[in-house]
N, C-alpha and C. Protein backbone atom coordinates (compact mmCIF):
# COMPACT_ATOMS: atom_id res chain seq x y z
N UNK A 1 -24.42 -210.53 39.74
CA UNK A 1 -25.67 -211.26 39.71
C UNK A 1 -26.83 -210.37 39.28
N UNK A 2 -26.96 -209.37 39.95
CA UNK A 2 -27.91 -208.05 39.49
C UNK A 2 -27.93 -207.72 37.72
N UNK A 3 -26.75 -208.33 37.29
CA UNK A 3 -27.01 -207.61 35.35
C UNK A 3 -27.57 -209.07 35.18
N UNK A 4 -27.31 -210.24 34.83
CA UNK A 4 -28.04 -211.20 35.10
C UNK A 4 -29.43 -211.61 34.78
N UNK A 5 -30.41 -210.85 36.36
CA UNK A 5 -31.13 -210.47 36.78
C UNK A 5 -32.15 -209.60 35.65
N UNK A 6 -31.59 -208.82 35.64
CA UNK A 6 -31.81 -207.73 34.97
C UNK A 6 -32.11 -208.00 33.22
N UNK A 7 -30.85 -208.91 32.99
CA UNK A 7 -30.79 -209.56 31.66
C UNK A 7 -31.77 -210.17 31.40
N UNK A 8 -32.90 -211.03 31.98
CA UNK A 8 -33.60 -211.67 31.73
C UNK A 8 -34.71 -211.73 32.77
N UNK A 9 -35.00 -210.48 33.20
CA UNK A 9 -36.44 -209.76 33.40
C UNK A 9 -37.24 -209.44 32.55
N UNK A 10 -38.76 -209.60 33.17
CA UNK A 10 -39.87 -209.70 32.02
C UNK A 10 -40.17 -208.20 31.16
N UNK A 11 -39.55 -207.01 32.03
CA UNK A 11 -39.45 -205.88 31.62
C UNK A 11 -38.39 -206.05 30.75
N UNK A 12 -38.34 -205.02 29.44
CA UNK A 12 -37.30 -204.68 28.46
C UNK A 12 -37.47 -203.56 28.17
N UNK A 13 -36.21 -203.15 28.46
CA UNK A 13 -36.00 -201.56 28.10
C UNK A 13 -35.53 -201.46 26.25
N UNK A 14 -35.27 -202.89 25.52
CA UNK A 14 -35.06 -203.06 24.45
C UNK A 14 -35.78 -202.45 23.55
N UNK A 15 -35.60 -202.13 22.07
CA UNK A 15 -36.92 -201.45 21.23
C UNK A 15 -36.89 -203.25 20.36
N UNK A 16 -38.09 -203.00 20.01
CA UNK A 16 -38.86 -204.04 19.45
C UNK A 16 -38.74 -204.20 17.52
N UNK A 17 -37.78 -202.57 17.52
CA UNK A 17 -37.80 -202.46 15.94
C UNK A 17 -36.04 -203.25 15.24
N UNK A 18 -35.53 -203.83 15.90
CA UNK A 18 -34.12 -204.69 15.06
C UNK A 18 -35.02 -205.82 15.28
N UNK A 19 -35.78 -206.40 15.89
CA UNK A 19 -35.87 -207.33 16.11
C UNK A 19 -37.11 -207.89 14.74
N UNK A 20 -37.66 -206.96 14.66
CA UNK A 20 -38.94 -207.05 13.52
C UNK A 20 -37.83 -206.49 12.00
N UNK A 21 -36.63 -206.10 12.12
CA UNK A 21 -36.13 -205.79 10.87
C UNK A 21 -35.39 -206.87 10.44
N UNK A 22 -34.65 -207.81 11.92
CA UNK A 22 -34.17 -208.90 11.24
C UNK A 22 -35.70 -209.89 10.14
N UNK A 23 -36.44 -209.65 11.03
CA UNK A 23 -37.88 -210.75 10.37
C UNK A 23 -37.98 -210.19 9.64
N UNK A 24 -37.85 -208.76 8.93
CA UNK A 24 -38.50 -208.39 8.05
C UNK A 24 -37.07 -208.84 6.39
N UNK A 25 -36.07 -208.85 7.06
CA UNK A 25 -35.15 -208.81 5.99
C UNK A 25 -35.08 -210.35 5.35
N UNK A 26 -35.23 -211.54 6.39
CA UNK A 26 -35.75 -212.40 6.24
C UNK A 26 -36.78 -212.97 5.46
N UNK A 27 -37.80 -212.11 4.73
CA UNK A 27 -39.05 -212.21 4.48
C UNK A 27 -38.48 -211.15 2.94
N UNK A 28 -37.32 -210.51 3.20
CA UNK A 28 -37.50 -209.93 2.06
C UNK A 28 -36.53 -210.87 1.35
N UNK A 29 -35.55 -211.38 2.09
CA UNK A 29 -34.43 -212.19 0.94
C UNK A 29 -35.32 -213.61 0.72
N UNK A 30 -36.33 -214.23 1.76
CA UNK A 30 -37.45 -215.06 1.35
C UNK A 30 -38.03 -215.21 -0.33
N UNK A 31 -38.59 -214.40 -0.39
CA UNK A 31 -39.60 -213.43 -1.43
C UNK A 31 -39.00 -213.55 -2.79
N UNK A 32 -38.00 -212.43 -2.76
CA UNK A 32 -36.76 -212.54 -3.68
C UNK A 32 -36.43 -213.85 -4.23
N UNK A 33 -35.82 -214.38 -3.54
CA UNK A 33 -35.48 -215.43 -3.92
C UNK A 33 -36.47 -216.34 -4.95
N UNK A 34 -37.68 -216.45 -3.92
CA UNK A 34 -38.91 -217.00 -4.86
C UNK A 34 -39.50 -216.83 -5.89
N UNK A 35 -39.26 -215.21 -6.31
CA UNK A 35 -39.57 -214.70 -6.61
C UNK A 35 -38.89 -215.31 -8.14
N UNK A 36 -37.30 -214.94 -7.98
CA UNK A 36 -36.93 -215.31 -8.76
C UNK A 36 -36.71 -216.66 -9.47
N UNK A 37 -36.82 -218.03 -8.67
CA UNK A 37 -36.83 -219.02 -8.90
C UNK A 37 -38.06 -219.22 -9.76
N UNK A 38 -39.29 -218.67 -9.17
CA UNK A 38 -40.12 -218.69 -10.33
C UNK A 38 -40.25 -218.39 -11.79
N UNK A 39 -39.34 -217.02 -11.91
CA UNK A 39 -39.14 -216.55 -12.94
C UNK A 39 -38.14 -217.23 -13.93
N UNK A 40 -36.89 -217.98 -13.04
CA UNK A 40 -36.27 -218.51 -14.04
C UNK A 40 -36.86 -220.38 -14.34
N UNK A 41 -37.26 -220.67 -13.37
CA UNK A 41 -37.56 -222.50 -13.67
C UNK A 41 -39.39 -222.69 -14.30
N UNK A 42 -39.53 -223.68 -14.39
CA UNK A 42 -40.69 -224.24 -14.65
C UNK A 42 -41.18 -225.11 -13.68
N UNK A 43 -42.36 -225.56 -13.47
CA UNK A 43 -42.23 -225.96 -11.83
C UNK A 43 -41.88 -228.05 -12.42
N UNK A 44 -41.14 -228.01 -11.42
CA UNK A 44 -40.82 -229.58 -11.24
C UNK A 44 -39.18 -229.35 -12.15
N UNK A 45 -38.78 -228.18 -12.84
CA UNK A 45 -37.47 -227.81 -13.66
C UNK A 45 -36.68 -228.14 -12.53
N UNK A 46 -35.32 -228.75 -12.80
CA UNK A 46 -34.27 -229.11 -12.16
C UNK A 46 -32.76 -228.41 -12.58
N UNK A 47 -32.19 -227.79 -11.75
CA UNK A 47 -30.67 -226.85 -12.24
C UNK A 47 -30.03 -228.13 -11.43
N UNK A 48 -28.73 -228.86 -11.64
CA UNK A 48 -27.71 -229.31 -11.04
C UNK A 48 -26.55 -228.48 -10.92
N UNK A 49 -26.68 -228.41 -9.07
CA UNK A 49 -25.08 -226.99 -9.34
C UNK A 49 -23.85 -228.25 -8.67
N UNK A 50 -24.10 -229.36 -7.28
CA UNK A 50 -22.79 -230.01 -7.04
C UNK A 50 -24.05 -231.46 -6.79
N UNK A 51 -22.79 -232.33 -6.84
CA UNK A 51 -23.12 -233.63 -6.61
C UNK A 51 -24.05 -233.77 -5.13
N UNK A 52 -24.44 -233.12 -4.65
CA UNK A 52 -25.11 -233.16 -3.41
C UNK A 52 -26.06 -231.85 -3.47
N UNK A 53 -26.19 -231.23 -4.48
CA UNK A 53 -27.48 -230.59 -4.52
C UNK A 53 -27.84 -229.70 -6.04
N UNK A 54 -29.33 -229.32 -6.13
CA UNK A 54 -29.95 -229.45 -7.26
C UNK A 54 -30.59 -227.66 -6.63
N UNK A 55 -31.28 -226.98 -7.77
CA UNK A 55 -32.20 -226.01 -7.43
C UNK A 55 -33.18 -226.86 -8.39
N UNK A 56 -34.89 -226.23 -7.74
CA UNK A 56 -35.76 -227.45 -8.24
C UNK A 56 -36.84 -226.31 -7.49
N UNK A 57 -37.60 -226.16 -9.01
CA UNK A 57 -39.20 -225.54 -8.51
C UNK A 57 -40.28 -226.48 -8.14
N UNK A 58 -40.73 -226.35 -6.68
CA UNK A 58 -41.62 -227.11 -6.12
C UNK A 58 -42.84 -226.69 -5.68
N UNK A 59 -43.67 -227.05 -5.78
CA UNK A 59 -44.73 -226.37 -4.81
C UNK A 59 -45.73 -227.46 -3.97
N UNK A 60 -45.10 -226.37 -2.78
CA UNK A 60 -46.14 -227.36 -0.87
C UNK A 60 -46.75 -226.64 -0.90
N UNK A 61 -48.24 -227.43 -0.70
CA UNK A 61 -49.34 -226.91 -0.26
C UNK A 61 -49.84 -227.45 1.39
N UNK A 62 -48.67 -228.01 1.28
CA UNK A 62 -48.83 -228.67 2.82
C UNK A 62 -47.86 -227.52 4.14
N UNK A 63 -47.14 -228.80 4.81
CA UNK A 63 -46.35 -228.07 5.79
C UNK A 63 -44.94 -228.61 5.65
N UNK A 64 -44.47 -228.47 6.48
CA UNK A 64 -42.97 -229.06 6.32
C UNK A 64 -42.59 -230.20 6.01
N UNK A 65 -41.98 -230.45 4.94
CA UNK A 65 -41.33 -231.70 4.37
C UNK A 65 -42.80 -232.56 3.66
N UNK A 66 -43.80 -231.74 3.18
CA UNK A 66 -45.17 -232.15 2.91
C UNK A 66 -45.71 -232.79 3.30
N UNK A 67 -45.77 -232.07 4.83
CA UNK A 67 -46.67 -233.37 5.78
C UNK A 67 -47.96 -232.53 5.20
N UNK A 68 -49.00 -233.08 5.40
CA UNK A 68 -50.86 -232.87 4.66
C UNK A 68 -50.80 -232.53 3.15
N UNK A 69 -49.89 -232.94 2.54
CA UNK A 69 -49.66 -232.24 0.95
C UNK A 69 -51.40 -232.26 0.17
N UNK A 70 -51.53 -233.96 0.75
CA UNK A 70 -52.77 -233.89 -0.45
C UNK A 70 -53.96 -233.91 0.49
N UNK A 71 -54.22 -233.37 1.37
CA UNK A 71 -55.62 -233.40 2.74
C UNK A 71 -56.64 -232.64 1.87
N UNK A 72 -56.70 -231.96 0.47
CA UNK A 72 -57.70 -231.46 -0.05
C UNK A 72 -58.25 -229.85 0.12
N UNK A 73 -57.34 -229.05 0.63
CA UNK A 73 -56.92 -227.74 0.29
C UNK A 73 -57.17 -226.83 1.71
N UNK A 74 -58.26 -227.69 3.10
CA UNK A 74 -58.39 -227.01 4.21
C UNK A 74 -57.15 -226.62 4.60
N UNK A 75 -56.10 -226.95 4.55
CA UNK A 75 -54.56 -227.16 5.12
C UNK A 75 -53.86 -225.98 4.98
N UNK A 76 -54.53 -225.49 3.73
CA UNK A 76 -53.74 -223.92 3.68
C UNK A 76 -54.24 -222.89 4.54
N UNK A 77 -55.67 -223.23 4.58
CA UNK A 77 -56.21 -221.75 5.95
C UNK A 77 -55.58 -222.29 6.97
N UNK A 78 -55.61 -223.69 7.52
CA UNK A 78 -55.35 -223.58 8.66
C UNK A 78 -53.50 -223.25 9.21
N UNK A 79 -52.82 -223.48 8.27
CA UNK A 79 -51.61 -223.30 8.78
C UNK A 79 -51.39 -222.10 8.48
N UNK A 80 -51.86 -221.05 7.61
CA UNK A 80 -52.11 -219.61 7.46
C UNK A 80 -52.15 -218.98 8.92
N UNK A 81 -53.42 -219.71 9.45
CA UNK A 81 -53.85 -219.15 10.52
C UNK A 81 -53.32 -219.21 11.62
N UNK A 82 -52.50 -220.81 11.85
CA UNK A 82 -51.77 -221.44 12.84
C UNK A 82 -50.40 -220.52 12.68
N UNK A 83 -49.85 -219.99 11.73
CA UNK A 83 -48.09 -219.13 11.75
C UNK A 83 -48.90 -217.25 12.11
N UNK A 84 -50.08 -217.54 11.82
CA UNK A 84 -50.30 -216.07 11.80
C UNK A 84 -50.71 -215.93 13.57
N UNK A 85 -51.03 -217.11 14.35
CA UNK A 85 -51.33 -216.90 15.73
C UNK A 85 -49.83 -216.89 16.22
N UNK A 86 -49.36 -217.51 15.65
CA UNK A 86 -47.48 -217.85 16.25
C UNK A 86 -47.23 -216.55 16.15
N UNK A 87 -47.02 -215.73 15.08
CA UNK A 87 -46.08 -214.03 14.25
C UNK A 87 -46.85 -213.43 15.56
N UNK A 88 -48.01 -213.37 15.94
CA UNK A 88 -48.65 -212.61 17.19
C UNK A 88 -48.11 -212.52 18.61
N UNK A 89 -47.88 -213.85 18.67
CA UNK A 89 -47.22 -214.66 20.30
C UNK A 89 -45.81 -214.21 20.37
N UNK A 90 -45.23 -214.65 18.91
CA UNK A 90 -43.67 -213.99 18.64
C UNK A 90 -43.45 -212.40 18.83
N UNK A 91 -44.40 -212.03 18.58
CA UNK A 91 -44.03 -210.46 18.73
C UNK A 91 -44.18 -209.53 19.96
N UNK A 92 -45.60 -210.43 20.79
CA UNK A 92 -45.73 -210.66 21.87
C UNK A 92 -44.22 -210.97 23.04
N UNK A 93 -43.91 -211.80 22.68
CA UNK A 93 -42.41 -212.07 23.27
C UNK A 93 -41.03 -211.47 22.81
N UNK A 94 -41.29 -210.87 22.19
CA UNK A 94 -39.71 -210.12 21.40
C UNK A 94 -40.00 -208.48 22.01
N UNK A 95 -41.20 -208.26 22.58
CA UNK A 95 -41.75 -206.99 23.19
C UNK A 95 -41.91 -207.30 24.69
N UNK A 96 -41.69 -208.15 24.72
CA UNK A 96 -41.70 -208.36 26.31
C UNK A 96 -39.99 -208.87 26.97
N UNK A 97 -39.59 -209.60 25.76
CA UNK A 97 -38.18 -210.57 25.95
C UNK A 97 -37.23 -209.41 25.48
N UNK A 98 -37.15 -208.09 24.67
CA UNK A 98 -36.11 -207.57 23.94
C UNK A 98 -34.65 -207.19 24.10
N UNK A 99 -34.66 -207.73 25.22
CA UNK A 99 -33.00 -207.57 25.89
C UNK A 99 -32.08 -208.90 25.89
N UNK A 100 -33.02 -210.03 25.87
CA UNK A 100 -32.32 -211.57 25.91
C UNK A 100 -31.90 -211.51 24.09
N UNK A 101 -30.84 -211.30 23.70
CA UNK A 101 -30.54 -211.09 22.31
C UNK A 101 -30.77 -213.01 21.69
N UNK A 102 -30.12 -213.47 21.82
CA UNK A 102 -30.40 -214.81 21.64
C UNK A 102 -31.67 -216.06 21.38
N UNK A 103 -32.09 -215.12 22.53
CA UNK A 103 -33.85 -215.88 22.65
C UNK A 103 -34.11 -214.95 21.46
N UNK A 104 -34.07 -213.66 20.83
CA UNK A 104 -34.44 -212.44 20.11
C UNK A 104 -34.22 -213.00 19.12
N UNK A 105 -32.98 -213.48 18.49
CA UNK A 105 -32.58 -213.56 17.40
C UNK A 105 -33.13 -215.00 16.86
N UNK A 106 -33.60 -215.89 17.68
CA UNK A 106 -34.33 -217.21 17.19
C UNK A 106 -35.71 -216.71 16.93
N UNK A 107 -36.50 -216.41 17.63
CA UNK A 107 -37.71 -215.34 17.39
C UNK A 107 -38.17 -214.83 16.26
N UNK A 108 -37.04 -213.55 15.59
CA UNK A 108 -36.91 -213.03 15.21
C UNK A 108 -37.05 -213.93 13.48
N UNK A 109 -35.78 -214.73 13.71
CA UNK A 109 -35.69 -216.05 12.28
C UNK A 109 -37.07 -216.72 12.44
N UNK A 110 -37.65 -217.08 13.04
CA UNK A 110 -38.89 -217.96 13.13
C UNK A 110 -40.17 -217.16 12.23
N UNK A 111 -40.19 -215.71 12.93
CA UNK A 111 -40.74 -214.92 12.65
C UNK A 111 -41.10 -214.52 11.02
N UNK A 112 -40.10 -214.10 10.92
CA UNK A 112 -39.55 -213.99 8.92
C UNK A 112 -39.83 -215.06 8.26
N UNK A 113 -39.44 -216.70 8.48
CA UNK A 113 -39.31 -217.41 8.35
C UNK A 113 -41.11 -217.77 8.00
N UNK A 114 -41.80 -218.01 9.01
CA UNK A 114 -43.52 -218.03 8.80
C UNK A 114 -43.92 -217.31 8.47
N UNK A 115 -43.79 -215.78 8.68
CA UNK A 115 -44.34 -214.92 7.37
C UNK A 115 -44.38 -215.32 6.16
N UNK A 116 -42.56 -215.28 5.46
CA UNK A 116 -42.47 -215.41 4.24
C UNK A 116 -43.27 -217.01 3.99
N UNK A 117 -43.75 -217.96 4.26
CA UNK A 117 -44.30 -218.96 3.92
C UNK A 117 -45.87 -218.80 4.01
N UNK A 118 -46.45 -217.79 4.94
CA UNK A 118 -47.65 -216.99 4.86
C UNK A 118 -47.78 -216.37 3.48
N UNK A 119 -47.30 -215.64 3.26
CA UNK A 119 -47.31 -215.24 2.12
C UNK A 119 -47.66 -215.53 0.95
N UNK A 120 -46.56 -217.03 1.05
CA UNK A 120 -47.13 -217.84 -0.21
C UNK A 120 -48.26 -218.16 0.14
N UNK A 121 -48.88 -218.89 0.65
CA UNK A 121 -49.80 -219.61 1.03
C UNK A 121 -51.47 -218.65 0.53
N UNK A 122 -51.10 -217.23 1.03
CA UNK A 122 -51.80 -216.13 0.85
C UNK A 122 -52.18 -215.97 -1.00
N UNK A 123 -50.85 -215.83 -1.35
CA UNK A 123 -50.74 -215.44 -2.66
C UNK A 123 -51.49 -216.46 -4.08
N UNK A 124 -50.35 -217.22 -3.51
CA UNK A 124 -50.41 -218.85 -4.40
C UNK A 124 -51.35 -220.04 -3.93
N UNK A 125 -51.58 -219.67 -2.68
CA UNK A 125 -52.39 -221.29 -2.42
C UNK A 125 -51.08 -221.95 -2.10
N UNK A 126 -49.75 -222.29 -2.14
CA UNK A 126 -49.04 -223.27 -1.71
C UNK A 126 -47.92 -222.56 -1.77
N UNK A 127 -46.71 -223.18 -0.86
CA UNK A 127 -45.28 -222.41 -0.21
C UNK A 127 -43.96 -223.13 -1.80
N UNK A 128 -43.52 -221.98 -1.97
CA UNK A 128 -42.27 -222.39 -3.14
C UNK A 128 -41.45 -222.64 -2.61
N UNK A 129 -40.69 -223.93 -2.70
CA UNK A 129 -39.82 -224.38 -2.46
C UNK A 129 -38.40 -224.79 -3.75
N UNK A 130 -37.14 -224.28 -3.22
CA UNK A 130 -36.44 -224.67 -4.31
C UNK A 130 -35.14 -225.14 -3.97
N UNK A 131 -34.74 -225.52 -2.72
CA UNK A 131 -33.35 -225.97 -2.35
C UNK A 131 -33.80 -227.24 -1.86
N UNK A 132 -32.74 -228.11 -2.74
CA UNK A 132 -32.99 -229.67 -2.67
C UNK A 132 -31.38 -230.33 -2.86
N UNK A 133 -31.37 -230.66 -1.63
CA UNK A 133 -30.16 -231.54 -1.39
C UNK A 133 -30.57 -232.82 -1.30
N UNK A 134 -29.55 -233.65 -1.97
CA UNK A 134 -29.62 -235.34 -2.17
C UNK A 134 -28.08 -235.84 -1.94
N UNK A 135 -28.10 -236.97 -1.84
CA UNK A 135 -27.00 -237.76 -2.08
C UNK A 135 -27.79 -239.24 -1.74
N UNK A 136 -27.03 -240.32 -3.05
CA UNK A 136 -27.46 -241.74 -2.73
C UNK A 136 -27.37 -242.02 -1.82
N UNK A 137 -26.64 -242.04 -0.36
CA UNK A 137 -26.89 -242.69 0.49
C UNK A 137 -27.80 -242.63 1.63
N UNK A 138 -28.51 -241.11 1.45
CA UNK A 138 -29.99 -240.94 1.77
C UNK A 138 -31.01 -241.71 1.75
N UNK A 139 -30.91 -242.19 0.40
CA UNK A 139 -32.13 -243.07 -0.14
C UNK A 139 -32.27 -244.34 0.96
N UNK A 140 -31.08 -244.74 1.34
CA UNK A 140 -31.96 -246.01 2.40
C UNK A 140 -32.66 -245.62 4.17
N UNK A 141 -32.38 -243.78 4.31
CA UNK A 141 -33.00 -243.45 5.34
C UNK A 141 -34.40 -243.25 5.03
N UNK A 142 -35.02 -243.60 6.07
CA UNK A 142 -36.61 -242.72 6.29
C UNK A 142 -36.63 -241.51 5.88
N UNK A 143 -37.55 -240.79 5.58
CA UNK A 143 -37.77 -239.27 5.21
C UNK A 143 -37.50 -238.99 3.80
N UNK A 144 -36.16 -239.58 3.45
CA UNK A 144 -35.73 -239.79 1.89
C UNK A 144 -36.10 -240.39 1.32
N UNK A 145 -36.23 -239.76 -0.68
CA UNK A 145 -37.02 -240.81 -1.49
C UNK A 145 -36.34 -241.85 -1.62
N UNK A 146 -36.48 -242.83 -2.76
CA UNK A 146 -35.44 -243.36 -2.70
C UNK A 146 -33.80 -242.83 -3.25
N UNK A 147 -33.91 -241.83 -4.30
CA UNK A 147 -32.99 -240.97 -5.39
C UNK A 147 -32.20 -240.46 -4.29
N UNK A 148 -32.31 -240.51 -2.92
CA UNK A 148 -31.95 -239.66 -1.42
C UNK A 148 -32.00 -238.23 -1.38
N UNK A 149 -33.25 -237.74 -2.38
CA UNK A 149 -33.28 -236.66 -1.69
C UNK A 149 -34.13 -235.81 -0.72
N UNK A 150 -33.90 -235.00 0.08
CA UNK A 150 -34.30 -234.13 1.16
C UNK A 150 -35.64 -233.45 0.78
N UNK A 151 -36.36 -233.57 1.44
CA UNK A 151 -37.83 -232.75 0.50
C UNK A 151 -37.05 -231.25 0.33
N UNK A 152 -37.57 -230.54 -0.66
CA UNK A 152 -36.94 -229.39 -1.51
C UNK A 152 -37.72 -228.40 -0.09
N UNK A 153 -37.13 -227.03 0.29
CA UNK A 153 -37.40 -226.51 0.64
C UNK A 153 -36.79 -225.03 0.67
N UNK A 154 -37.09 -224.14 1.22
CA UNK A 154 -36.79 -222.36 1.05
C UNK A 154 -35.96 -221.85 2.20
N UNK A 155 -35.95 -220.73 1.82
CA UNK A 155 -34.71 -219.62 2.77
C UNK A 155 -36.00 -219.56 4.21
N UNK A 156 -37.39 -219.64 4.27
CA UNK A 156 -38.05 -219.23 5.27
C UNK A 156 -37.65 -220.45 5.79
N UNK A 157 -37.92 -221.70 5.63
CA UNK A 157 -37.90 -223.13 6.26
C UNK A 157 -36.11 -222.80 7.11
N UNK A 158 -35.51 -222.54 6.11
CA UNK A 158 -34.29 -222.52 6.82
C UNK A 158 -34.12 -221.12 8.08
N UNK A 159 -34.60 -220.17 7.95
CA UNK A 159 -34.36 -219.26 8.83
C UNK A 159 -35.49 -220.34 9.89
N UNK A 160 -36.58 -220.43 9.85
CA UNK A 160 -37.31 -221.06 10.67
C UNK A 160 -36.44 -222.51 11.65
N UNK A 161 -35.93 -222.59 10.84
CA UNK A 161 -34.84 -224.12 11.13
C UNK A 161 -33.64 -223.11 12.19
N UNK A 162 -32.89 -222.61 11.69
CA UNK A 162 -31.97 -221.85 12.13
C UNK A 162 -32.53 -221.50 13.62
N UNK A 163 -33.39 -220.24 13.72
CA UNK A 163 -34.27 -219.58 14.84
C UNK A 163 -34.44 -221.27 16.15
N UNK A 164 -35.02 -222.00 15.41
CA UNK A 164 -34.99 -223.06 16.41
C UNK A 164 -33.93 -223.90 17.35
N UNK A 165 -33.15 -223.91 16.49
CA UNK A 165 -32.03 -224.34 16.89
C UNK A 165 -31.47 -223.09 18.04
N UNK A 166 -31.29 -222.18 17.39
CA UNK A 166 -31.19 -221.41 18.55
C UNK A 166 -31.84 -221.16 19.56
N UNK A 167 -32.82 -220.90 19.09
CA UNK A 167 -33.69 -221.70 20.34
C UNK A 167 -33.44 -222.50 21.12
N UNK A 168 -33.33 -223.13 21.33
CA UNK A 168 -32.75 -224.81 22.13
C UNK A 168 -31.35 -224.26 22.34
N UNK A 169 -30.41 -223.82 21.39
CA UNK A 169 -28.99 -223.62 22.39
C UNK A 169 -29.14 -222.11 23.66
N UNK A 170 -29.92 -221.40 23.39
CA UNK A 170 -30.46 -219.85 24.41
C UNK A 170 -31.16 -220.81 24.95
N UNK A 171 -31.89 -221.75 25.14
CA UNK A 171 -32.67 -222.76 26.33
C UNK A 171 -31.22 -223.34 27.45
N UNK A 172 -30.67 -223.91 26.29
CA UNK A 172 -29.42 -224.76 27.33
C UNK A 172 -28.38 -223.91 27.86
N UNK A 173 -28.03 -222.53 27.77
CA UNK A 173 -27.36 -222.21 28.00
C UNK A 173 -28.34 -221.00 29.12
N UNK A 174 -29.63 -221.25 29.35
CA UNK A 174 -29.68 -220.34 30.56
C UNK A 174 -30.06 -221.76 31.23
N UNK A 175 -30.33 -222.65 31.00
CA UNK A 175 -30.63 -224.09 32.56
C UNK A 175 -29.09 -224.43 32.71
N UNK A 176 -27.98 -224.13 32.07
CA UNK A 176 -26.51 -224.47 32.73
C UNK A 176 -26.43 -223.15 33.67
N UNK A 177 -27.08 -222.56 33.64
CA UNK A 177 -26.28 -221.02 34.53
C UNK A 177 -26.72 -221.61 35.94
C-alpha cells in the first residue's frame, strides 16, 4: 500500500526533463510535418493515398474541427493565449505529478500537441492542417460534410487527442483502485 501511496503523492522525486522531451518531440514531428506539407501542396491541393483518406492543405484559423473559423480574427490571440495558460498549468503538473507516468504521458501529448498549434497560430495567423479522412457513409452523420469527410486536421490535434484519452483511461484506472 505504501508504493501506492507514494506513487501518487504530490511530491515527485521524478525529473521534469522526459516529460518536456516527449512534448518537445511532439512539436518537432508537428512542425516537420507542416512544414513539409506546405512545401509540397497548394492550399485546398488534395493527394488521394486509400479510399478512406486524402492528404489536403488546410488552413484553421479557428479551433478544433473549425469551431470560430470565421469570428473575424480575435480568435487567434485568444486561443494563443488560452493553450499558452494550459502549456503553464501542464508543466505546473508534470513538476508536481512526475512519477504518475500515465497521467505524464497524456500531459506531456497535450502539451506538444498545443504548442505545435501555438506556433502556427504565432507564425501564420492560422493552424495547418492536412490529415483528412472520409468515407460516404459519414456524410449522413453530424459533424460530416456531406462528401463524409472529417474536418482535416494535424499530428498536434492528434497527440492532443491521444494525451486525452489517456487521460480519462489514468482517471479510470486510479477511481477502480
Amino acid at each position: 500500500m505504501a508504493t501506492n501511496k507514494s506513487r501518487f503523492s504530490a511530491k515527485s522525486s521524478s525529473s521534469l526533463t522526459p516529460w518536456l522531451g516527449i512534448a518537445a518531440i511532439v512539436i518537432l514531428l508537428d512542425q516537420l510535418s507542416k512544414i513539409t506539407i506546405t512545401k509540397l501542396f497548394t492550399l485546398g491541393e488534395e493527394k488521394f493515398v486509400t479510399s478512406f483518406f486524402n492528404l489536403v492543405l488546410a488552413y484553421n484559423p479557428g479551433a478544433a474541427f473549425s469551431f470560430l473559423r470565421d469570428a473575424g480574427g480575435w480568435q487567434r490571440y485568444f486561443f494563443t493565449a488560452l493553450a499558452l495558460g494550459a502549456a503553464a498549468y501542464i508543466i505546473f503538473l508534470l513538476k508536481k505529478h512526475g512519477g504518475q507516468r500515465l497521467f505524464c504521458w497524456a500531459l506531456a501529448l497535450i502539451l506538444g500537441g498545443a504548442i505545435g498549434n501555438v506556433i502556427d497560430r504565432l507564425l501564420y495567423g492560422h493552424v495547418i492542417d492536412f490529415l483528412d479522412f472520409h468515407h460516404k457513409a459519414l456524410g449522413h452523420f453530424p459533424g460530416f460534410d456531406l462528401a463524409g469527410h472529417f474536418p482535416a486536421f494535424n499530428i498536434a490535434d492528434s497527440a492532443i487527442c491521444l494525451g486525452a484519452g489517456l487521460f480519462i483511461l489514468d482517471e479510470l484506472r486510479r477511481v477502480n483502485r
